[in-house]
C-alpha atoms as a PDB file:
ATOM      1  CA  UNK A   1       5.828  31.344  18.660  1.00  0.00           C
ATOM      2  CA  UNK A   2       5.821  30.315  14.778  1.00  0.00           C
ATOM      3  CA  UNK A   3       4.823  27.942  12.954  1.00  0.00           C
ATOM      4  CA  UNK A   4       7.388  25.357  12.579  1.00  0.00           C
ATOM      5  CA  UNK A   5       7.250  25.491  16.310  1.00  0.00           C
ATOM      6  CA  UNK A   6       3.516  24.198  16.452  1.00  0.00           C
ATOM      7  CA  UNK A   7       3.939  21.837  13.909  1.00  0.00           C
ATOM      8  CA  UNK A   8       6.885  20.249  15.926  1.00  0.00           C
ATOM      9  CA  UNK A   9       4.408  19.927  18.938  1.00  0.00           C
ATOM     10  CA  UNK A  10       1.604  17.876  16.664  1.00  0.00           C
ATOM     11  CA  UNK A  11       4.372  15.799  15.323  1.00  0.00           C
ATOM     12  CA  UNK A  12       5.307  15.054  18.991  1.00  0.00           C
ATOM     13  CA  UNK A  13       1.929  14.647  19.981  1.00  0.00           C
ATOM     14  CA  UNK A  14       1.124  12.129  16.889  1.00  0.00           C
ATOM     15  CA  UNK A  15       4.577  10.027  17.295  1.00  0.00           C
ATOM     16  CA  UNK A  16       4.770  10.385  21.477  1.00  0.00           C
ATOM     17  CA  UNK A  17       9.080  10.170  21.176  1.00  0.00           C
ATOM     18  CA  UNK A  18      11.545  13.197  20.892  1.00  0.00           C
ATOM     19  CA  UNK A  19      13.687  10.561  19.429  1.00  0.00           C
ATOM     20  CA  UNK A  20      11.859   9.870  17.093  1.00  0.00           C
ATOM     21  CA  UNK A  21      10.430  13.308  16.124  1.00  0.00           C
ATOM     22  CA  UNK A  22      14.494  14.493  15.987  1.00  0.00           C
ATOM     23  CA  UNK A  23      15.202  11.652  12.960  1.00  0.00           C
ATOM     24  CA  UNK A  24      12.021  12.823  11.202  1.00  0.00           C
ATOM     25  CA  UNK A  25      13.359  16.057  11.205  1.00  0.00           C
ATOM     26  CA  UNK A  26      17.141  15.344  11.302  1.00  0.00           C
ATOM     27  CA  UNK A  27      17.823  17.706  14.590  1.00  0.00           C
ATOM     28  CA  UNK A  28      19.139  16.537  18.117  1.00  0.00           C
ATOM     29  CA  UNK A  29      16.632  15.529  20.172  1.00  0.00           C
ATOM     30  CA  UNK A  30      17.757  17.997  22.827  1.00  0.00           C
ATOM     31  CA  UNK A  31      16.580  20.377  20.259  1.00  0.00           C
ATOM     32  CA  UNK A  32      12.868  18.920  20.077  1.00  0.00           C
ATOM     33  CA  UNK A  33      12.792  18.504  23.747  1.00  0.00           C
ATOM     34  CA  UNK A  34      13.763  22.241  24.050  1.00  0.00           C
ATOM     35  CA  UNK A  35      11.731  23.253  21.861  1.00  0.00           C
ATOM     36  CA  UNK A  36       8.314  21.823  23.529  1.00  0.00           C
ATOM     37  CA  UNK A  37       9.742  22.836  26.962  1.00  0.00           C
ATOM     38  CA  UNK A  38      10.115  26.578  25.597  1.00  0.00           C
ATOM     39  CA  UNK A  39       6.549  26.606  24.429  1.00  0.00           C
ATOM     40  CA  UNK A  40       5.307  24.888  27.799  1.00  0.00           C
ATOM     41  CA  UNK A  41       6.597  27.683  29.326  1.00  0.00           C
ATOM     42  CA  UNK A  42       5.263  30.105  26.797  1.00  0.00           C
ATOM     43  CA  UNK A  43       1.848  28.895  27.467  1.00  0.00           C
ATOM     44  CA  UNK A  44       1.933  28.339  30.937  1.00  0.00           C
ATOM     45  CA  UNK A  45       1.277  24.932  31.564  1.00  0.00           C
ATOM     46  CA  UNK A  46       2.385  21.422  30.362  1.00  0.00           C
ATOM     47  CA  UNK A  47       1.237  19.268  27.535  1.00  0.00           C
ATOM     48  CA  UNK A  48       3.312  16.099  28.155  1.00  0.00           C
ATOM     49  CA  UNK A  49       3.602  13.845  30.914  1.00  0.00           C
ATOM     50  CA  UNK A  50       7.095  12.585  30.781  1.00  0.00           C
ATOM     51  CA  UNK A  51       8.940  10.012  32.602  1.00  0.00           C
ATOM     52  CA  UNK A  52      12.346   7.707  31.836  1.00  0.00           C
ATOM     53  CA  UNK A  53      10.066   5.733  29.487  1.00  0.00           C
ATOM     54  CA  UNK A  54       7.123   7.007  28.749  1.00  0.00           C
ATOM     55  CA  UNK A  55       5.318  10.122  27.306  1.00  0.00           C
ATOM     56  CA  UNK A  56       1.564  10.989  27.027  1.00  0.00           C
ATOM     57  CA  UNK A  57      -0.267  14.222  26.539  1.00  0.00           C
ATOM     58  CA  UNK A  58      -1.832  15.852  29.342  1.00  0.00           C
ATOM     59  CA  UNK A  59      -5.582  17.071  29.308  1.00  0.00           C
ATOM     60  CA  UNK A  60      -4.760  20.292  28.328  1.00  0.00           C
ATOM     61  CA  UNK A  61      -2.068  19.059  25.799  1.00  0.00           C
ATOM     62  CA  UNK A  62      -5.145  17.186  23.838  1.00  0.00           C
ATOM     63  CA  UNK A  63      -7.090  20.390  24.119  1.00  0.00           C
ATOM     64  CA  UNK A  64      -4.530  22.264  22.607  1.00  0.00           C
ATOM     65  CA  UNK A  65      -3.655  19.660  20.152  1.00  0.00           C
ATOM     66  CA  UNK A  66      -7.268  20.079  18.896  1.00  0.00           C
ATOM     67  CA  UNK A  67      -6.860  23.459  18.456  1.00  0.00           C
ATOM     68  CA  UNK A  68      -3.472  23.491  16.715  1.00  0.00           C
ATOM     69  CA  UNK A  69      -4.511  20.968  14.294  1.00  0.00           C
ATOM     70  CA  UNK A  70      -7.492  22.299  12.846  1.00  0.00           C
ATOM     71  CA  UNK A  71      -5.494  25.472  12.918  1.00  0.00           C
ATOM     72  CA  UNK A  72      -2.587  24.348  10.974  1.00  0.00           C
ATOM     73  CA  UNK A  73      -4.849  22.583   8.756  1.00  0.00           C
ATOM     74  CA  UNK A  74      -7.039  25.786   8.038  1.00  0.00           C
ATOM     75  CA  UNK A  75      -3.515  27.046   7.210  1.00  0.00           C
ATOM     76  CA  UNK A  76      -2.463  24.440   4.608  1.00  0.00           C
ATOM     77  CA  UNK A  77      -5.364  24.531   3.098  1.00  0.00           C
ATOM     78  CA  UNK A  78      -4.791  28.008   2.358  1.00  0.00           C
ATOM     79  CA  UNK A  79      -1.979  27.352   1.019  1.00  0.00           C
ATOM     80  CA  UNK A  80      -3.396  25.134  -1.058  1.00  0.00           C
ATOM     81  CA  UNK A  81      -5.806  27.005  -2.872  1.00  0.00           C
ATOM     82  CA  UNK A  82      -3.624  29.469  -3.194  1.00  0.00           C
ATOM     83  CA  UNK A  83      -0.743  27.419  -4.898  1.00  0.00           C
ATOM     84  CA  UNK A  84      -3.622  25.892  -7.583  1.00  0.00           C
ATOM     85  CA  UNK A  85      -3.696  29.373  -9.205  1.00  0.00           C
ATOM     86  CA  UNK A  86      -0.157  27.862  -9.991  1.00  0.00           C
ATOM     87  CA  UNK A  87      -1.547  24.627 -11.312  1.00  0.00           C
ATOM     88  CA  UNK A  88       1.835  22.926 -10.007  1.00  0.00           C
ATOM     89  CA  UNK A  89       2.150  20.965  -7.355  1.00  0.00           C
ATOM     90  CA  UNK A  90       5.245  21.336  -4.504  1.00  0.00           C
ATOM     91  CA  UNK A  91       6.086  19.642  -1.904  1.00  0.00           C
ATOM     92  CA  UNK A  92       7.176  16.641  -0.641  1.00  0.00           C
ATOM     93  CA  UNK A  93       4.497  13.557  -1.062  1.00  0.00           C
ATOM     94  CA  UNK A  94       5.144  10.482   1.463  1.00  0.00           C
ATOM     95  CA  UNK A  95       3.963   7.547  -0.573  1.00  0.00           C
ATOM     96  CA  UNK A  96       3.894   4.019   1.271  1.00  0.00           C
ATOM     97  CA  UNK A  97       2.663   0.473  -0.482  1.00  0.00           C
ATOM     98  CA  UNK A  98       3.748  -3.409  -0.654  1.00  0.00           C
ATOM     99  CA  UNK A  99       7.413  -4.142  -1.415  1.00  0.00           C
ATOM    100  CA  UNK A 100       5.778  -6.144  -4.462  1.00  0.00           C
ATOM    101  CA  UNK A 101       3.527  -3.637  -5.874  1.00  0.00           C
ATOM    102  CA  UNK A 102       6.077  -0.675  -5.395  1.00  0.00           C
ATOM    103  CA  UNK A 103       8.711  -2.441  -6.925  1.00  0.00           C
ATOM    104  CA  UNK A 104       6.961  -4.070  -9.791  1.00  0.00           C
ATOM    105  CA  UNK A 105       4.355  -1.906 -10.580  1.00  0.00           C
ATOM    106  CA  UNK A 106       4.827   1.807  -9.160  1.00  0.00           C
ATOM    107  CA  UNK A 107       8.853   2.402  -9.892  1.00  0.00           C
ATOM    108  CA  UNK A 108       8.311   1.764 -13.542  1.00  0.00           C
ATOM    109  CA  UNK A 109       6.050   4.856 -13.806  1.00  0.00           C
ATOM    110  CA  UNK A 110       8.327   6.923 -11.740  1.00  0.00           C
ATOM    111  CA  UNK A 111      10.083   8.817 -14.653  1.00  0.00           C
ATOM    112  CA  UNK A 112       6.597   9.896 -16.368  1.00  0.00           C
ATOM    113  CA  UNK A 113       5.591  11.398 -13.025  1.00  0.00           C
ATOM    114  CA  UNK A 114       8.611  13.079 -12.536  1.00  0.00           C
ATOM    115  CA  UNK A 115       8.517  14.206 -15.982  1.00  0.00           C
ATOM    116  CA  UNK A 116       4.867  15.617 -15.581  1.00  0.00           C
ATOM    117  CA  UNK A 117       5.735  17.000 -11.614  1.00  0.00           C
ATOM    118  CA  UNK A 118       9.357  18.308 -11.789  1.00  0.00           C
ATOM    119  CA  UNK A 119       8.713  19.981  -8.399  1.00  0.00           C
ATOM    120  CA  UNK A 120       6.852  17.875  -6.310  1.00  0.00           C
ATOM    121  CA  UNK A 121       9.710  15.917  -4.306  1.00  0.00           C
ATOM    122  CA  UNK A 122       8.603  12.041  -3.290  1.00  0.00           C
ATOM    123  CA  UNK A 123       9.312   9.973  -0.739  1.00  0.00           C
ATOM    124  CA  UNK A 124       8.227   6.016  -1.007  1.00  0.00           C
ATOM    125  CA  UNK A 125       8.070   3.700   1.723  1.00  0.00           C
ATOM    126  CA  UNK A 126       7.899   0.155   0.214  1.00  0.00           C
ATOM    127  CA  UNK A 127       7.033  -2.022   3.237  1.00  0.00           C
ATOM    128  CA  UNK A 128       4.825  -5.276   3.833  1.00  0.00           C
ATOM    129  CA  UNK A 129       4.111  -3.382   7.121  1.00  0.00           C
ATOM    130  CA  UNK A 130       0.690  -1.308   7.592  1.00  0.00           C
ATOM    131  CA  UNK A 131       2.372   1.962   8.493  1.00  0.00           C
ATOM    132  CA  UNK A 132       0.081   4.335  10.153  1.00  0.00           C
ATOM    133  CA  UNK A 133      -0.587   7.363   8.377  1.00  0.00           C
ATOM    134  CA  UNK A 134      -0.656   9.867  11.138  1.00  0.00           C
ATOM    135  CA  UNK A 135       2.115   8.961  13.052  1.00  0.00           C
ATOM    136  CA  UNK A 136       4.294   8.080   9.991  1.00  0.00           C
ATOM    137  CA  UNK A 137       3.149  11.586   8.075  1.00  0.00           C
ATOM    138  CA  UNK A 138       1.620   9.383   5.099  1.00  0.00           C
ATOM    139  CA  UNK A 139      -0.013  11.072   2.361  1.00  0.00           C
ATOM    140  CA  UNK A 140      -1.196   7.908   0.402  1.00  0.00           C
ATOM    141  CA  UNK A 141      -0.926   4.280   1.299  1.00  0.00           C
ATOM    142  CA  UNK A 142      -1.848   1.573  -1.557  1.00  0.00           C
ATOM    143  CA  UNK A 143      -3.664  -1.363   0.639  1.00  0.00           C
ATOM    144  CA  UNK A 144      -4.955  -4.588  -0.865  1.00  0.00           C
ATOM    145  CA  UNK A 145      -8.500  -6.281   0.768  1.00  0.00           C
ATOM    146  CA  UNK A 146     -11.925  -6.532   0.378  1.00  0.00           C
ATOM    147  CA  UNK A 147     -12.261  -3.073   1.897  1.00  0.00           C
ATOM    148  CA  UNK A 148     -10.267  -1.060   4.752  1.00  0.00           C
ATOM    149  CA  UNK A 149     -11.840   0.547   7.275  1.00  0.00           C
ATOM    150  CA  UNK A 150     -11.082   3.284   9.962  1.00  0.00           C
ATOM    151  CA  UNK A 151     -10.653   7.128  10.873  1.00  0.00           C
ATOM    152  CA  UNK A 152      -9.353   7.586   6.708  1.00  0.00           C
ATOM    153  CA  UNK A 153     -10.469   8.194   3.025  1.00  0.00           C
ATOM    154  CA  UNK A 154     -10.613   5.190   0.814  1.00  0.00           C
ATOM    155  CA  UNK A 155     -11.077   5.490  -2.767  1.00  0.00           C
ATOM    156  CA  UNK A 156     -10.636   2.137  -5.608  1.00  0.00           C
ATOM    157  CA  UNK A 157      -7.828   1.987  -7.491  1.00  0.00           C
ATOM    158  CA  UNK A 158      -8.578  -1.309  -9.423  1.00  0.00           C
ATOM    159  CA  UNK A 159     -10.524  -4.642  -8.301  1.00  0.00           C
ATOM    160  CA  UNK A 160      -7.774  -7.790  -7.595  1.00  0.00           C
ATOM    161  CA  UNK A 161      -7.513 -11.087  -9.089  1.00  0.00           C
ATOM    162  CA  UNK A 162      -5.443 -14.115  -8.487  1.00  0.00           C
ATOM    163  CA  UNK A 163      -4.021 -17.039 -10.877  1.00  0.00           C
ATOM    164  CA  UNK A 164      -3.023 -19.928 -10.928  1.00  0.00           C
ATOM    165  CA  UNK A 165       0.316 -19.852 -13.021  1.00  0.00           C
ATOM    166  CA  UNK A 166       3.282 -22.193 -13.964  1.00  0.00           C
ATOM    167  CA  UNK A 167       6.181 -22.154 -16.380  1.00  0.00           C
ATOM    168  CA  UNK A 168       5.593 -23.991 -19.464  1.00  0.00           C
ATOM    169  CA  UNK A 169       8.705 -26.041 -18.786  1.00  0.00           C
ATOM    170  CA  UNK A 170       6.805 -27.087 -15.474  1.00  0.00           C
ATOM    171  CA  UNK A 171       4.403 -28.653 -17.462  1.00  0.00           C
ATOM    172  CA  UNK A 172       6.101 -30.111 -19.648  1.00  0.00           C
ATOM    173  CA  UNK A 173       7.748 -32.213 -16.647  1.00  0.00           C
ATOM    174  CA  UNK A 174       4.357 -32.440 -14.576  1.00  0.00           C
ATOM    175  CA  UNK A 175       1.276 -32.064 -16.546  1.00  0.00           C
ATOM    176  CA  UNK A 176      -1.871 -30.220 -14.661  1.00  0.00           C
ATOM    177  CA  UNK A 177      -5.388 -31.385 -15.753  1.00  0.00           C
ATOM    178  CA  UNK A 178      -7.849 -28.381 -16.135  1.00  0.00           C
ATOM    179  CA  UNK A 179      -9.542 -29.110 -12.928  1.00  0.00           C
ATOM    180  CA  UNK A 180      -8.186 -27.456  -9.588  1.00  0.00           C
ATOM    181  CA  UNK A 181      -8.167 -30.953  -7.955  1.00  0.00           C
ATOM    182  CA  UNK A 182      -5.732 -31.843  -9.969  1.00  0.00           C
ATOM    183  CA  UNK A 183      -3.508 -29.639  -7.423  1.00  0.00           C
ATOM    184  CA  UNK A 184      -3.626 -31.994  -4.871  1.00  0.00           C
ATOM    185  CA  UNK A 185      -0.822 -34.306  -6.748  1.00  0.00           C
ATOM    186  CA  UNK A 186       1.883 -30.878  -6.814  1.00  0.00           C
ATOM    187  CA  UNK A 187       4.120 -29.324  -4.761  1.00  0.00           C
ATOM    188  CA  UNK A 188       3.197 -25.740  -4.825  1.00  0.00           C
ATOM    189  CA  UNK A 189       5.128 -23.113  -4.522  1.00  0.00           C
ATOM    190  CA  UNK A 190       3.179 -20.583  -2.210  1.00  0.00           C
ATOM    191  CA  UNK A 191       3.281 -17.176  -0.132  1.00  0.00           C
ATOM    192  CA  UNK A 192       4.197 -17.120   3.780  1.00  0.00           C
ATOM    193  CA  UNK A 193       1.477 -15.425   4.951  1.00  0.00           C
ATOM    194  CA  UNK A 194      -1.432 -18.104   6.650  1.00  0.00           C
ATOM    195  CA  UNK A 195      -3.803 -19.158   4.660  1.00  0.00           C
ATOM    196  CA  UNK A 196      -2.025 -19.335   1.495  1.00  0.00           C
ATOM    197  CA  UNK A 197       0.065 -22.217   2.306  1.00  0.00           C
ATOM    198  CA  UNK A 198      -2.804 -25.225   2.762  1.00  0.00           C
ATOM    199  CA  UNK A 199      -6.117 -24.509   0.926  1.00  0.00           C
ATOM    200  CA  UNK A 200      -7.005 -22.378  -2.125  1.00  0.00           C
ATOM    201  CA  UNK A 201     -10.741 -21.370  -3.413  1.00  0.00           C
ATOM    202  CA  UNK A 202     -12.325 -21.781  -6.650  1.00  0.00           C
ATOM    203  CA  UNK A 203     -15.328 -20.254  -8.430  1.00  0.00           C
ATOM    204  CA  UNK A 204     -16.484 -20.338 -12.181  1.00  0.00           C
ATOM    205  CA  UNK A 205     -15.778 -16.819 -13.896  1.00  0.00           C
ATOM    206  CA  UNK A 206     -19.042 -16.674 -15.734  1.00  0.00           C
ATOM    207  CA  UNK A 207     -21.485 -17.751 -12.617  1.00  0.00           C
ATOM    208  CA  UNK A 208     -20.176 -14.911 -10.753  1.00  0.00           C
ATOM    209  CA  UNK A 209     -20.538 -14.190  -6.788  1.00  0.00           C
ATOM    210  CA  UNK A 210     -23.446 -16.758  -7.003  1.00  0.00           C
ATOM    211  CA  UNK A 211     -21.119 -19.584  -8.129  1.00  0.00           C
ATOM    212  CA  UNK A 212     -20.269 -22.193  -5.934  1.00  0.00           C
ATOM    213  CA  UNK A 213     -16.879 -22.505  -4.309  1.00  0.00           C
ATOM    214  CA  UNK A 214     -14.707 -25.204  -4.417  1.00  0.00           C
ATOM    215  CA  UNK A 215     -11.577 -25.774  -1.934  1.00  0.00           C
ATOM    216  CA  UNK A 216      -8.760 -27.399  -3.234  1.00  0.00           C
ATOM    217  CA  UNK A 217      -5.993 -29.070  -0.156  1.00  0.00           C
ATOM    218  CA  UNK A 218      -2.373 -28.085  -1.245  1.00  0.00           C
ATOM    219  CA  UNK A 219       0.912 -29.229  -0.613  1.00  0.00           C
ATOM    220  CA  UNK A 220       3.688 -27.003  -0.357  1.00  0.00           C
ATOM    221  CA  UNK A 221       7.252 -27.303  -1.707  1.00  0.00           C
ATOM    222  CA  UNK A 222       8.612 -23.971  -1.364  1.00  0.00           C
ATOM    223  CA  UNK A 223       7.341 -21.432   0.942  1.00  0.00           C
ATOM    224  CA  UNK A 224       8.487 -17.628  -0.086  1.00  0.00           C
ATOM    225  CA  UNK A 225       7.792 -14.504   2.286  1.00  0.00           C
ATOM    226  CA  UNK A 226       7.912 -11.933  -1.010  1.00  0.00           C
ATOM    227  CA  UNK A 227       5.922 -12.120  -3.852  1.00  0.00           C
ATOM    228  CA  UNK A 228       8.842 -11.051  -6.196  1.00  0.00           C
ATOM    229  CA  UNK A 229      10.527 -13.875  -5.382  1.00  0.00           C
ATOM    230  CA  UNK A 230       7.644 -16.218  -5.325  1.00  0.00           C
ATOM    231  CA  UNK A 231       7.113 -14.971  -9.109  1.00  0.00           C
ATOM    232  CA  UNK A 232      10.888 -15.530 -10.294  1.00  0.00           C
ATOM    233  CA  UNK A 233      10.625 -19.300  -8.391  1.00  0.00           C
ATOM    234  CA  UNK A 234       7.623 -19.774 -10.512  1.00  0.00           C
ATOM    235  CA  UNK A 235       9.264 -18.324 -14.106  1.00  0.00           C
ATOM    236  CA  UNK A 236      12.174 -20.299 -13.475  1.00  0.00           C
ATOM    237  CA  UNK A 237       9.997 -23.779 -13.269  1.00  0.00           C
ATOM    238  CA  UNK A 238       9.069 -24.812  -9.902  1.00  0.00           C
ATOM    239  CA  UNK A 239       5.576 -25.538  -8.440  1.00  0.00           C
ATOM    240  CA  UNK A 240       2.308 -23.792  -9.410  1.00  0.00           C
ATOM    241  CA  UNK A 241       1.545 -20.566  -7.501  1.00  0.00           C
ATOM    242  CA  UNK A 242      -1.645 -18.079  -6.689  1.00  0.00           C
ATOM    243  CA  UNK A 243      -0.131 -14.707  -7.851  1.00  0.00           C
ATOM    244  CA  UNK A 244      -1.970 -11.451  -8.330  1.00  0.00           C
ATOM    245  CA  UNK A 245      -2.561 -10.599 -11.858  1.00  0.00           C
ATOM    246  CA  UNK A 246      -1.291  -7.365 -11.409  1.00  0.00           C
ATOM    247  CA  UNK A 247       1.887  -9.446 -11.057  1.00  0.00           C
ATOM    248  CA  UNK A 248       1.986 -12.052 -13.767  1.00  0.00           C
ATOM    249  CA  UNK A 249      -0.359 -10.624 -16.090  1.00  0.00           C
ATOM    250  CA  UNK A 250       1.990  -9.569 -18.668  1.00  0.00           C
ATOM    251  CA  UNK A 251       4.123 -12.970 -17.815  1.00  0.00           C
ATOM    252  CA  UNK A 252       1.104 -14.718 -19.258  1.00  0.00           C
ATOM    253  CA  UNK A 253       0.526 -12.356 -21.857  1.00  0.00           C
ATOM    254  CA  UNK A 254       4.191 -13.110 -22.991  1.00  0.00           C
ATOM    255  CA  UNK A 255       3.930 -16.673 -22.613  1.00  0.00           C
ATOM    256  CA  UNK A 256       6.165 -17.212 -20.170  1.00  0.00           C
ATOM    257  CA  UNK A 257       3.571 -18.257 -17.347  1.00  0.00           C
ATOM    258  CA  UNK A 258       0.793 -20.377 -18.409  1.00  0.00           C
ATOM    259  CA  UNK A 259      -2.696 -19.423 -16.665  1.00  0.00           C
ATOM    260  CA  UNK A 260      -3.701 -23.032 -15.455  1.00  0.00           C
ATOM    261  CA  UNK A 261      -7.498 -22.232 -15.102  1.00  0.00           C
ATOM    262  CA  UNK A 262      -8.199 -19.438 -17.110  1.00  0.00           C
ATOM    263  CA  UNK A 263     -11.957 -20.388 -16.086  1.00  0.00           C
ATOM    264  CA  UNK A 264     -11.660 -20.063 -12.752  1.00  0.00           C
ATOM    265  CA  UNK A 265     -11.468 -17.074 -10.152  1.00  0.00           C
ATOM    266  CA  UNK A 266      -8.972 -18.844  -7.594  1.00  0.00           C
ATOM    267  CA  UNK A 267      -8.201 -17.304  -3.913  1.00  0.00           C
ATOM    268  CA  UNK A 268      -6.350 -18.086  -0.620  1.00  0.00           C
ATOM    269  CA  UNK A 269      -8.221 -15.902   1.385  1.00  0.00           C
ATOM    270  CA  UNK A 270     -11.429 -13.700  -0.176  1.00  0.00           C
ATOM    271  CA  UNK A 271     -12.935 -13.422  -3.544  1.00  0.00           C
ATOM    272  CA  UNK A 272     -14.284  -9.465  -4.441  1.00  0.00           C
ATOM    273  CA  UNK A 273     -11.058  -7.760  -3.265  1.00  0.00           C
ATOM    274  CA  UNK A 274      -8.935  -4.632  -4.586  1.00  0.00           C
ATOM    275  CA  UNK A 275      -6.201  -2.125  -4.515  1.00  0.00           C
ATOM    276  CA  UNK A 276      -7.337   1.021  -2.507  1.00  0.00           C
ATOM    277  CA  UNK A 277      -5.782   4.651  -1.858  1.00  0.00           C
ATOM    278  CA  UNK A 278      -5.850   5.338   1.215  1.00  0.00           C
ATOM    279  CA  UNK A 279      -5.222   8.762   3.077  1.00  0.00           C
ATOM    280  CA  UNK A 280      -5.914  10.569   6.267  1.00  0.00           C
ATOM    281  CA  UNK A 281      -9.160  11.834   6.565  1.00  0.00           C
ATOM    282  CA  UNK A 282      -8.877  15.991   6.795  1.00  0.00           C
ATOM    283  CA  UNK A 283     -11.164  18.529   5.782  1.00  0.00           C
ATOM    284  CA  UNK A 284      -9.559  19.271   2.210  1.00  0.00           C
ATOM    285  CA  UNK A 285      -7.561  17.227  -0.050  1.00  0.00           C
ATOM    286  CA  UNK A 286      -3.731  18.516  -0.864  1.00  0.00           C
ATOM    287  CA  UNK A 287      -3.023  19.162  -4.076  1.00  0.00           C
ATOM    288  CA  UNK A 288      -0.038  16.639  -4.551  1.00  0.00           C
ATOM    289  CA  UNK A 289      -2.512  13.732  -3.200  1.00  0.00           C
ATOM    290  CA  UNK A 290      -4.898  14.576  -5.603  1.00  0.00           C
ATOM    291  CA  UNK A 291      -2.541  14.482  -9.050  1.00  0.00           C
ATOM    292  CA  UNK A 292      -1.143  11.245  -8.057  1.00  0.00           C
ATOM    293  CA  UNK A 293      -3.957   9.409  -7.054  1.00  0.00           C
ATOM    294  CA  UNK A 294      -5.307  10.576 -10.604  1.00  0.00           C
ATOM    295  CA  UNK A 295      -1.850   9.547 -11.719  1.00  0.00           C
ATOM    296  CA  UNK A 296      -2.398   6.241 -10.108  1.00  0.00           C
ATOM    297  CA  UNK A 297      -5.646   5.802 -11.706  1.00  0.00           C
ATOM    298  CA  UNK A 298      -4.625   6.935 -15.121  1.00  0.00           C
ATOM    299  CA  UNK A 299      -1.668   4.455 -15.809  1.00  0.00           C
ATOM    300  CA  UNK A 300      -1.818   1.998 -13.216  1.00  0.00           C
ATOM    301  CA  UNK A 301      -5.684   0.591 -13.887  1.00  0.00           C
ATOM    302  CA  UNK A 302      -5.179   1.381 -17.769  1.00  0.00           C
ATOM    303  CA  UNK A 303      -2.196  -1.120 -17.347  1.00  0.00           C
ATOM    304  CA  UNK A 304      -3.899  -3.951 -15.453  1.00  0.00           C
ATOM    305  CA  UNK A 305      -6.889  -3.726 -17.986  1.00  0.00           C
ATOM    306  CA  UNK A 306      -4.464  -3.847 -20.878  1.00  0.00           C
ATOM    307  CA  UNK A 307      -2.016  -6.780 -19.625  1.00  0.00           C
ATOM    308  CA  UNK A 308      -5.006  -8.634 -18.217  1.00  0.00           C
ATOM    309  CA  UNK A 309      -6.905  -8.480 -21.804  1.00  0.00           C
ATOM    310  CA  UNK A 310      -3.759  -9.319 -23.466  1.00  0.00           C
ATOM    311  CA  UNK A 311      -3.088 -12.556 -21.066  1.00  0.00           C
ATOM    312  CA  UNK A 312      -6.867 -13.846 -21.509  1.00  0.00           C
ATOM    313  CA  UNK A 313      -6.873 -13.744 -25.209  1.00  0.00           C
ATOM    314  CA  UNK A 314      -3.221 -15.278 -25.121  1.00  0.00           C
END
């Protein structure tokens, strides 16, 4: 028995699917399903229940799944410690966040990474989906809320913000009075998620949580399922939109969106929300998690607090 053997069986364990272990690992599936059967009959008894459509483990596969994990773990971290004598990280990190953020935000600091970690191979999963991290073999997911909760290790990457933005050749065609209400008489252009297409919040900036909140009815004219696009609708003069400043930040900074009220905190959903790293909770944290997230934390807030000065005083 080796190694690669028992890491097969916790991969099978965590994703329940030969199929699907086989892509992951770009073998035939007759090869996983050998495999497990070879080291059923090495141990003596059976860790999966199988039938034409189903798989689960058996009592004595979750004991032994217990056992191998905290084994392998022990193992990697090991590894590890050893490999930071090195100071250089290796491996492959499997990164996963927003379509949005990834694109806009994470991609343009790819070549300073790979400058500064010429060995450390990446992988990045840019989906709207919540993957999960065990069964998908995440190392770091970037999720947006006013907190995340479950079996994982969360650590702040930068609190979130909303505006209200429009082209300046929007405005020129339909003014928008510095109150929110004012709203009511547009057709916004909003995000398809629910919530964000019929009522956005308002609060004063200076008052704080203790401010009161004001809820504004919208209208919708054009309803966009990415934020990308929602932004280049906006830029290229249709209705006013609620778009993260992590987004339009430097758009307003440049003057090509106008903040519409600067004063306000707005929201569709929750006020007091940010950007978290998120990754499996283990005894030890990898080496290759731990430069990026201070990667992440380095450039990424530095950015926001730059672009989101710049766009205040603009």
């Amino acid at each position: 028995m080796n190694l690669d053997t028992l890491r097969l069986f916790v991969d099978t364990a965590r994703k329940l699917s030969f199929a699907a272990v086989a892509e992951a690992h770009e073998v035939n599936p007759s090869s996983v399903s050998r495999t497990i059967a070879q080291l059923e009959k090495h141990l003596g008894f059976r860790l999966f229940q199988r039938t034409t459509r189903t798989m689960t483990l058996t009592e004595s596969g979750e004991i032994y799944l217990q056992r191998v994990e905290d084994i392998l773990n022990k193992l990697d971290e090991a590894e590890e410690q050893a490999r930071r004598v090195h100071a250089e990280p290796v491996g492959t990190l499997r990164m996963t966040s927003s379509i949005s953020f990834g694109e806009h935000i994470i991609v343009p600091l790819l070549p300073t990474f790979r400058h500064n970690y010429p060995s450390l191979k990446l992988e990045l999963l840019f989906t709207d989906a919540n993957l999960d991290l065990v069964s998908d073999n995440i190392d770091l997911a970037i999720r947006f809320g006013r907190g995340i909760t479950g079996n994982v290790i969360v650590s702040k990457l930068f609190s979130t913000t909303y505006r209200i933005v429009a082209s300046k050749e929007y405005l020129k065609r339909f003014p928008v009075a510095k109150d929110p209400e004012d709203l009511k008489h547009h057709r916004c252009t909003v995000y398809a998620l629910p919530g964000f297409r019929s009522e956005w919040s308002f609060r004063l900036r200076q008052a704080g949580k203790d401010a009161s909140v004001k809820k504004v009815q919208i209208q919708s004219g054009t309803v966009l399922a990415s934020m990308l696009s929602l932004r280049s609708v906006v830029l290229g003069g249709d209705g006013p939109a609620l778009l993260p400043d992590w987004l339009v930040g430097s758009d307003i900074a440049k003057g090509n969106l106008v903040d519409l009220f600067p004063e306000y905190e707005a929201t569709a959903r929750d006020f007091d929300t940010a950007a978290w790293l998120v990754y499996p909770s283990r005894d030890y944290l990898p080496h290759k998690v731990r430069v990026m997230i201070e990667f992440l934390k380095e450039h990424v807030a530095g950015l926001l607090r730059v672009s989101s000065a710049r766009g205040r005083s603009h």
